[in-house]
PDB file of N, CA and C in Angstrom:
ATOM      1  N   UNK A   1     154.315 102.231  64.864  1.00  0.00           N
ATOM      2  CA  UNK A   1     154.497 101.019  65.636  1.00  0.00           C
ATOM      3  C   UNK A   1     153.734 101.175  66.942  1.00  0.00           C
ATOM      4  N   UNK A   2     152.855  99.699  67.349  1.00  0.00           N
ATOM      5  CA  UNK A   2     152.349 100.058  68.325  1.00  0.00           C
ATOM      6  C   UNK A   2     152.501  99.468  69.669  1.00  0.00           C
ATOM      7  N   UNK A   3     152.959  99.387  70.534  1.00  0.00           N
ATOM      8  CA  UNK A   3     153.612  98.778  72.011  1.00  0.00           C
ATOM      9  C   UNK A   3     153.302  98.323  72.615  1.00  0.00           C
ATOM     10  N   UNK A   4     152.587  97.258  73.183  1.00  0.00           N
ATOM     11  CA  UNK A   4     151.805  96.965  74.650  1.00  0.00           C
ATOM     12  C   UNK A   4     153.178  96.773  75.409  1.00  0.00           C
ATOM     13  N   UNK A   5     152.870  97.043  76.725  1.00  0.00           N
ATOM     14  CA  UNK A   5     153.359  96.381  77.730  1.00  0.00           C
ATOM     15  C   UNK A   5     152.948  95.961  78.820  1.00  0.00           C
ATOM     16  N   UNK A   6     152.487  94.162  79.108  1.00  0.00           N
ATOM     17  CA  UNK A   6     151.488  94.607  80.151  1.00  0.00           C
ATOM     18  C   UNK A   6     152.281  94.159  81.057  1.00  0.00           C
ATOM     19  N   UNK A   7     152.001  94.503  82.497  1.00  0.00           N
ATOM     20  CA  UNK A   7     152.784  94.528  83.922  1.00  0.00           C
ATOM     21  C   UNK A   7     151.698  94.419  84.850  1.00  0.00           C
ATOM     22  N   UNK A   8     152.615  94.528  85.740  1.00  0.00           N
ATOM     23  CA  UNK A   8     152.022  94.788  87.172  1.00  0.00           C
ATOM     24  C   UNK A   8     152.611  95.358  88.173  1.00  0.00           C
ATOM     25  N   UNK A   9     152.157  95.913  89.098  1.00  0.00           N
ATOM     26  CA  UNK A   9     152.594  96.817  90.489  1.00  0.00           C
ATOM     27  C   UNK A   9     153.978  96.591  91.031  1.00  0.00           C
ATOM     28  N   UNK A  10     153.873  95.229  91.275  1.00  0.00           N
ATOM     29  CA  UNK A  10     155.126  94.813  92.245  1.00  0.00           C
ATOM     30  C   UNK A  10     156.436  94.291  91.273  1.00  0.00           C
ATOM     31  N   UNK A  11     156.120  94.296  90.089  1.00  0.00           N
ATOM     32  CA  UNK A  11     157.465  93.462  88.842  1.00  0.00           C
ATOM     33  C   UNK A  11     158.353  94.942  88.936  1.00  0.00           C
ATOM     34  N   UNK A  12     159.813  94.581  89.291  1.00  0.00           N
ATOM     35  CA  UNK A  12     160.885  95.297  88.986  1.00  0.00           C
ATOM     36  C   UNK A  12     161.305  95.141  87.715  1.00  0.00           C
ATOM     37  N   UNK A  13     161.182  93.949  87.180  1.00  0.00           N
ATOM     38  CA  UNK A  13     161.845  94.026  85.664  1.00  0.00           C
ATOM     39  C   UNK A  13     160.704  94.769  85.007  1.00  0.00           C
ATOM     40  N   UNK A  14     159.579  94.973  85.197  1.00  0.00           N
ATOM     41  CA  UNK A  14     158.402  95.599  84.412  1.00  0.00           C
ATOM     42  C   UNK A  14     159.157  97.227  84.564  1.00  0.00           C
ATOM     43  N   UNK A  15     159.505  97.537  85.785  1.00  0.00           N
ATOM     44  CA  UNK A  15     159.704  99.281  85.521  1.00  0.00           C
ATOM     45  C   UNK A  15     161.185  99.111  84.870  1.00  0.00           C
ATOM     46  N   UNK A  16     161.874  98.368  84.750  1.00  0.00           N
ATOM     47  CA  UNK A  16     163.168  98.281  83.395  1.00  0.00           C
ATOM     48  C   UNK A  16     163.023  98.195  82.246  1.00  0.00           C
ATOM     49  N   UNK A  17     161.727  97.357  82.131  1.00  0.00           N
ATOM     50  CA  UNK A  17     161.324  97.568  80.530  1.00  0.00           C
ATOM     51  C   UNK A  17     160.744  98.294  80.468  1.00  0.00           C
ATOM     52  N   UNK A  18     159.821  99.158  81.092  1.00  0.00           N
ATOM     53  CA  UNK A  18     159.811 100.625  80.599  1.00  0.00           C
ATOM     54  C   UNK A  18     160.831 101.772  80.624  1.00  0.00           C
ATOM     55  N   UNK A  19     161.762 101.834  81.587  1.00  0.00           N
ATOM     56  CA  UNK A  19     162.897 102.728  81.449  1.00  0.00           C
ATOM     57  C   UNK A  19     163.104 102.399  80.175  1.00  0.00           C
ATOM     58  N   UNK A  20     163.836 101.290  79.570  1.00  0.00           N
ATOM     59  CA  UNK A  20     164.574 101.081  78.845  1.00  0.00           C
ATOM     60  C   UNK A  20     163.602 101.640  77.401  1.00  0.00           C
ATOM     61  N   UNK A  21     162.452 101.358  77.521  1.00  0.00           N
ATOM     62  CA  UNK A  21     161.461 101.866  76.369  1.00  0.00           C
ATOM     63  C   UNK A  21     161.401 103.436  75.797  1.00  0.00           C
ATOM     64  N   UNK A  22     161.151 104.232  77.228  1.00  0.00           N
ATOM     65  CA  UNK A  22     161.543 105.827  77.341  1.00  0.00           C
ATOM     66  C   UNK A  22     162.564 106.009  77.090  1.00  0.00           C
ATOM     67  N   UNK A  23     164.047 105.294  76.878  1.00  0.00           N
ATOM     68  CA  UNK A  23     165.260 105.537  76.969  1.00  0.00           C
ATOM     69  C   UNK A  23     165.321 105.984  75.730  1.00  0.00           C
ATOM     70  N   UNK A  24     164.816 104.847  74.996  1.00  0.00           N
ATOM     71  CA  UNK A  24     164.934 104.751  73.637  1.00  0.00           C
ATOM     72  C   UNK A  24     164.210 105.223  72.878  1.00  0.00           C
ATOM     73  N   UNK A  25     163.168 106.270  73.423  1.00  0.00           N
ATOM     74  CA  UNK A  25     161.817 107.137  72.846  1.00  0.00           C
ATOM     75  C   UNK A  25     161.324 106.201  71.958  1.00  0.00           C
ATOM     76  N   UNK A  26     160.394 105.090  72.443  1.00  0.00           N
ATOM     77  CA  UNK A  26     159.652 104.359  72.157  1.00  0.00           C
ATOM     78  C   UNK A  26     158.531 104.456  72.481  1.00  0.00           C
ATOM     79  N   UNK A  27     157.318 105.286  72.275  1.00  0.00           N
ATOM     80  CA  UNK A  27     156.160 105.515  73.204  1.00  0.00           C
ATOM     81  C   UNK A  27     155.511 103.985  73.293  1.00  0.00           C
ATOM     82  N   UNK A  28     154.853 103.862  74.083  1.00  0.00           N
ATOM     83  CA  UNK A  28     154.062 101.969  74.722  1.00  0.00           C
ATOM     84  C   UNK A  28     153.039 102.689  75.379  1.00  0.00           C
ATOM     85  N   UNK A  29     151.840 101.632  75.219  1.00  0.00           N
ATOM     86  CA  UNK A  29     150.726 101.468  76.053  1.00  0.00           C
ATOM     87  C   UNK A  29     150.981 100.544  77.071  1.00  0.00           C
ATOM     88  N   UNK A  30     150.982 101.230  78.592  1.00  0.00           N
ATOM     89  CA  UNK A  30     151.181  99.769  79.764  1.00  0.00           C
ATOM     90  C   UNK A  30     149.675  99.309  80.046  1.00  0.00           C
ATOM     91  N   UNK A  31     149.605  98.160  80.294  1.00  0.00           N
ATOM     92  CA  UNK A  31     148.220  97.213  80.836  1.00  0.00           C
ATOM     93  C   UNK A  31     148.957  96.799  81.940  1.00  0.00           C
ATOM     94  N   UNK A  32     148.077  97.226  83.110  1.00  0.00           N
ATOM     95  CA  UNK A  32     148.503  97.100  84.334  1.00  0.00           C
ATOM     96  C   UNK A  32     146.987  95.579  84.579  1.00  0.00           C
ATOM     97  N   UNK A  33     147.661  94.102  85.021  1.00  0.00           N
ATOM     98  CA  UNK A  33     147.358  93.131  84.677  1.00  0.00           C
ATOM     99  C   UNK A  33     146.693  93.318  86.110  1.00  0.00           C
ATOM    100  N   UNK A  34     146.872  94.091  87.138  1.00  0.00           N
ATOM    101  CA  UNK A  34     146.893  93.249  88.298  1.00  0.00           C
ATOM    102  C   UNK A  34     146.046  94.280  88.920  1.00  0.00           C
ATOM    103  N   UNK A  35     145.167  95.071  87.755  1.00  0.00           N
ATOM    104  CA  UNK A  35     144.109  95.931  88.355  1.00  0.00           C
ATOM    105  C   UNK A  35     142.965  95.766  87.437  1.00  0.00           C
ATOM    106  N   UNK A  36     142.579  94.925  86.828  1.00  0.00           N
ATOM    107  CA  UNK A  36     141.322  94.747  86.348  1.00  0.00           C
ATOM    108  C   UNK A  36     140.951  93.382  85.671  1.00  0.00           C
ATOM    109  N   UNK A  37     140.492  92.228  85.853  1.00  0.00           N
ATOM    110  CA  UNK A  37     140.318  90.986  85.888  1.00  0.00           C
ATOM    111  C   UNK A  37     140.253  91.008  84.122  1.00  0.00           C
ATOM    112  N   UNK A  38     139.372  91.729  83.592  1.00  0.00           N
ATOM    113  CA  UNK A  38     139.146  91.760  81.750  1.00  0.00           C
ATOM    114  C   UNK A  38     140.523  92.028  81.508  1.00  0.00           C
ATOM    115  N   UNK A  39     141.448  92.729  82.011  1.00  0.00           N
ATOM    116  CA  UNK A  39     142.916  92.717  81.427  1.00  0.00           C
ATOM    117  C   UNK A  39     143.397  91.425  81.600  1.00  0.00           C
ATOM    118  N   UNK A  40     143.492  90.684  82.991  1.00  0.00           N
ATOM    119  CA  UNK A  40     143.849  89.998  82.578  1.00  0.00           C
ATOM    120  C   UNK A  40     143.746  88.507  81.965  1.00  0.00           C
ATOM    121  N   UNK A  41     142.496  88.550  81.539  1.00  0.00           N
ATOM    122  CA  UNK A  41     141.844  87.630  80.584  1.00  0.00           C
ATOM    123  C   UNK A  41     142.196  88.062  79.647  1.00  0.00           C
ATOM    124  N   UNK A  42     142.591  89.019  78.951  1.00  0.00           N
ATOM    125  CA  UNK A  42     143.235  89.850  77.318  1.00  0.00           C
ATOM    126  C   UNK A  42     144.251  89.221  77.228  1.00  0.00           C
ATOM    127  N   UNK A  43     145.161  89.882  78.458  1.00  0.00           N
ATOM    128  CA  UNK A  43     146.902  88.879  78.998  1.00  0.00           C
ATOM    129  C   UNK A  43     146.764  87.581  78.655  1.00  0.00           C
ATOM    130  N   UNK A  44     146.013  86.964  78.962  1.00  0.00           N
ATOM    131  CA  UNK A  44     146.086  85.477  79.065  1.00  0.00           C
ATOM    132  C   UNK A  44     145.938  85.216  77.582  1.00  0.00           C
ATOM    133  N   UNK A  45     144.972  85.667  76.872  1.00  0.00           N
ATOM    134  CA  UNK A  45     144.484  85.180  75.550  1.00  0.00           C
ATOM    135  C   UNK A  45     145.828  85.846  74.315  1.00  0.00           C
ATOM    136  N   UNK A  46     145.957  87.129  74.767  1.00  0.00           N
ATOM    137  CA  UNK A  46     147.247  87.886  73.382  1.00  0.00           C
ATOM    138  C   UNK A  46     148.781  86.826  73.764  1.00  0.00           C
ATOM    139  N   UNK A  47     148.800  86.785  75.038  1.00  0.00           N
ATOM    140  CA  UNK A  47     150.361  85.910  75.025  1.00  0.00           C
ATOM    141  C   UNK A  47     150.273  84.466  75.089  1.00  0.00           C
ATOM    142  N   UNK A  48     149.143  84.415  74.469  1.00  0.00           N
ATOM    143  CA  UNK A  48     148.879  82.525  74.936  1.00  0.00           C
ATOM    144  C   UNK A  48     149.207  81.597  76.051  1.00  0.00           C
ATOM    145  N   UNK A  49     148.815  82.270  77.291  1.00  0.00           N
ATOM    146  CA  UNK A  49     148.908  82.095  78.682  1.00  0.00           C
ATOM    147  C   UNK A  49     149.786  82.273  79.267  1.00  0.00           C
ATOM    148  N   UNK A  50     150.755  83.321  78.964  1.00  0.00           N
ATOM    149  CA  UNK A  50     152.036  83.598  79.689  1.00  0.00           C
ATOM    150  C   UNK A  50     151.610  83.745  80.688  1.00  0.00           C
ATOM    151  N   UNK A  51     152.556  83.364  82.400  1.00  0.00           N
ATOM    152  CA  UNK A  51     152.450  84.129  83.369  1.00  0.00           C
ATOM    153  C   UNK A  51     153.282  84.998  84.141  1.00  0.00           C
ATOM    154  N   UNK A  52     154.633  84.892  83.176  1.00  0.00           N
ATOM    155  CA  UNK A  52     155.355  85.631  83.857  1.00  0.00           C
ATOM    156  C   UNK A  52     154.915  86.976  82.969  1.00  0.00           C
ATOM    157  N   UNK A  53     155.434  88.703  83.948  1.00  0.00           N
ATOM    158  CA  UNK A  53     155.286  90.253  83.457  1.00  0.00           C
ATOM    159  C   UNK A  53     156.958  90.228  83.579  1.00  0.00           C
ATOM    160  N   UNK A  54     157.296  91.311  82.419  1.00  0.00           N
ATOM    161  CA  UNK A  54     156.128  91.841  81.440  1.00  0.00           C
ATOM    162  C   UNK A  54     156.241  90.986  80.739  1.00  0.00           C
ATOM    163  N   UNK A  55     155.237  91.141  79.737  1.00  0.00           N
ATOM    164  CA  UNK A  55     154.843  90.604  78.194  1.00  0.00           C
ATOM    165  C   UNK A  55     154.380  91.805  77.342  1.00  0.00           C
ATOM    166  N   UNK A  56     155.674  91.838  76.253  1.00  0.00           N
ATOM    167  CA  UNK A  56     155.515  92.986  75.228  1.00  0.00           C
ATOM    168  C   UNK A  56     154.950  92.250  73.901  1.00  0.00           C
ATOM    169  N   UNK A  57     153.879  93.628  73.543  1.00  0.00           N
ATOM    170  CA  UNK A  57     153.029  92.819  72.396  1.00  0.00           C
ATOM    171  C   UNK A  57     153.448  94.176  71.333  1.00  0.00           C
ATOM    172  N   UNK A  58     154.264  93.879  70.087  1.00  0.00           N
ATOM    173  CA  UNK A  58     154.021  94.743  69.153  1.00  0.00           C
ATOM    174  C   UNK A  58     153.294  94.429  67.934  1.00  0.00           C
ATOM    175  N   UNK A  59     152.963  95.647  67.491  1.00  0.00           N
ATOM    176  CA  UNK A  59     151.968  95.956  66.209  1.00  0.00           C
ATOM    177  C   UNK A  59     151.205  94.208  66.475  1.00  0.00           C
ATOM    178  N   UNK A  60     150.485  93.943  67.662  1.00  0.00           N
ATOM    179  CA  UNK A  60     149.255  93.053  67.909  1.00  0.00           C
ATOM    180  C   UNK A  60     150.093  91.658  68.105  1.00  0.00           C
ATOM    181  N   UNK A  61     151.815  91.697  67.835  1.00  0.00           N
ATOM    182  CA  UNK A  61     152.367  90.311  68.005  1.00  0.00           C
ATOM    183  C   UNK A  61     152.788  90.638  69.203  1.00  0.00           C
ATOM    184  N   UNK A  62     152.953  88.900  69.828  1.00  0.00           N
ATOM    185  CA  UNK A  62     153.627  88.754  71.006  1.00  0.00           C
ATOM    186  C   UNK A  62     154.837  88.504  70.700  1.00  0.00           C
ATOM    187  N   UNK A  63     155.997  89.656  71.673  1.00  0.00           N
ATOM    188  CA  UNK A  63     157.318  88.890  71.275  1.00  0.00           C
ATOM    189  C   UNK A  63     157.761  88.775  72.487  1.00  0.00           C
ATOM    190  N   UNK A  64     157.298  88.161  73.556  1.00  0.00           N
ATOM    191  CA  UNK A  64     157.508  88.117  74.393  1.00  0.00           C
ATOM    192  C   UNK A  64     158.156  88.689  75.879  1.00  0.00           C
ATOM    193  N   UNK A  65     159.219  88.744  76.723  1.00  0.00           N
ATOM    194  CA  UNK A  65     159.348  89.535  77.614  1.00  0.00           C
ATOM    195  C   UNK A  65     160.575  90.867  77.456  1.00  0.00           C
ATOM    196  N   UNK A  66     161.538  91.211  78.864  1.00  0.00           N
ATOM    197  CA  UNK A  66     162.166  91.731  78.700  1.00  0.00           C
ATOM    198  C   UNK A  66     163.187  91.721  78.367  1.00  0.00           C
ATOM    199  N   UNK A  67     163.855  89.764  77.474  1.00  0.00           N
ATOM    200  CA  UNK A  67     165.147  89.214  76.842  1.00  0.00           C
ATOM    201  C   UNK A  67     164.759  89.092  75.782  1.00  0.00           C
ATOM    202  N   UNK A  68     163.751  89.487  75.666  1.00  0.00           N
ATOM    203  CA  UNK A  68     163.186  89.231  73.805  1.00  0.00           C
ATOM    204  C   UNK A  68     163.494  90.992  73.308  1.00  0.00           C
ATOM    205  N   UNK A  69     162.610  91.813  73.969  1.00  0.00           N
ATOM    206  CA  UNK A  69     162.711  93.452  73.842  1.00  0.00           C
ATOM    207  C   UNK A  69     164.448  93.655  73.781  1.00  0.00           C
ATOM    208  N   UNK A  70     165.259  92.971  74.027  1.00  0.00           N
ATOM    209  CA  UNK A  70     166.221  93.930  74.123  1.00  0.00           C
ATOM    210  C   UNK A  70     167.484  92.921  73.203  1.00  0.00           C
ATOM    211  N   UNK A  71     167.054  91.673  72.948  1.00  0.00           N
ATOM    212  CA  UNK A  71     167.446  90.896  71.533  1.00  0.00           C
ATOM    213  C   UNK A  71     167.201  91.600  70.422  1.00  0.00           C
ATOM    214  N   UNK A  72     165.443  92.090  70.459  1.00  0.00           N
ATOM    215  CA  UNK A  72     164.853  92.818  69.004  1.00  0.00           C
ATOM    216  C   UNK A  72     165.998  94.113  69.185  1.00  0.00           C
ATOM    217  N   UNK A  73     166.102  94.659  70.019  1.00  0.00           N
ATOM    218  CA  UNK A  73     166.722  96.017  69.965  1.00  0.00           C
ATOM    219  C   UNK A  73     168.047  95.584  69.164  1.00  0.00           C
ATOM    220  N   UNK A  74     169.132  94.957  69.723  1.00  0.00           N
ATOM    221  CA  UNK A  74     170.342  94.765  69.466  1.00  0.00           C
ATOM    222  C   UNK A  74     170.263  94.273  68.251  1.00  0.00           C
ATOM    223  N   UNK A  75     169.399  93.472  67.674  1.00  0.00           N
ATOM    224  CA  UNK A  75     169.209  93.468  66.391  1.00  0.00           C
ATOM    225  C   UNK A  75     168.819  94.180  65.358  1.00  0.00           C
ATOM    226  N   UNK A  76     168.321  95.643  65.933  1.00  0.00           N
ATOM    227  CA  UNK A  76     168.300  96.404  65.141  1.00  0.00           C
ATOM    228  C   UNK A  76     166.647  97.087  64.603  1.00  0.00           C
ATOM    229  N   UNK A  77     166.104  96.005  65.280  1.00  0.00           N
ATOM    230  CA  UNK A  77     164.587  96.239  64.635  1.00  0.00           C
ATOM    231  C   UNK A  77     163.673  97.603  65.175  1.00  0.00           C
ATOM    232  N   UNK A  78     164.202  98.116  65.857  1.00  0.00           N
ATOM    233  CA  UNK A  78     163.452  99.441  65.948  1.00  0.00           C
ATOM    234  C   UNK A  78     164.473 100.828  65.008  1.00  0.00           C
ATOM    235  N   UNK A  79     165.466  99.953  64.485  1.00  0.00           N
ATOM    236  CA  UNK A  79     166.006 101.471  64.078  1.00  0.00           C
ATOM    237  C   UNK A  79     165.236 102.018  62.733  1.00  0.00           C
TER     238      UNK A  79
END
């Protein structure tokens, strides 16, 4: 399984959804949105213009933020 998470510097819920990711030994790739303009033209195009962070992308889908990540969890889908 493969993880994006993209963020930025100043999002507090961004360093919760990664705690919560490490918690759960989930390894993720972070895309830090708010340090290179081609990221975030990627951002814009993989989440179909989201602007709120984070935005988690697995195995290439968007499932959106950090109430979606932790719906999928409680539902079971990473076990």
């Amino acid at each position: 399984m493969k993880i994006v998470v993209y963020s930025t510097h100043t999002c507090p819920i961004c360093v919760k959804t990664k705690a919560l990711l490490n918690k759960w030994n989930l390894p993720f790739e972070q895309k830090m949105i708010d340090e290179d303009r081609a990221l975030m033209a990627e951002f814009s195009e993989v989440t179909s213009g989201a602007r709120m962070v984070p935005q988690i992308v697995i195995d290439d889908k968007h499932i959106g933020g950090f109430s979606d990540l932790t719906e999928l969890h409680m539902d079971g889908f990473f076990d």
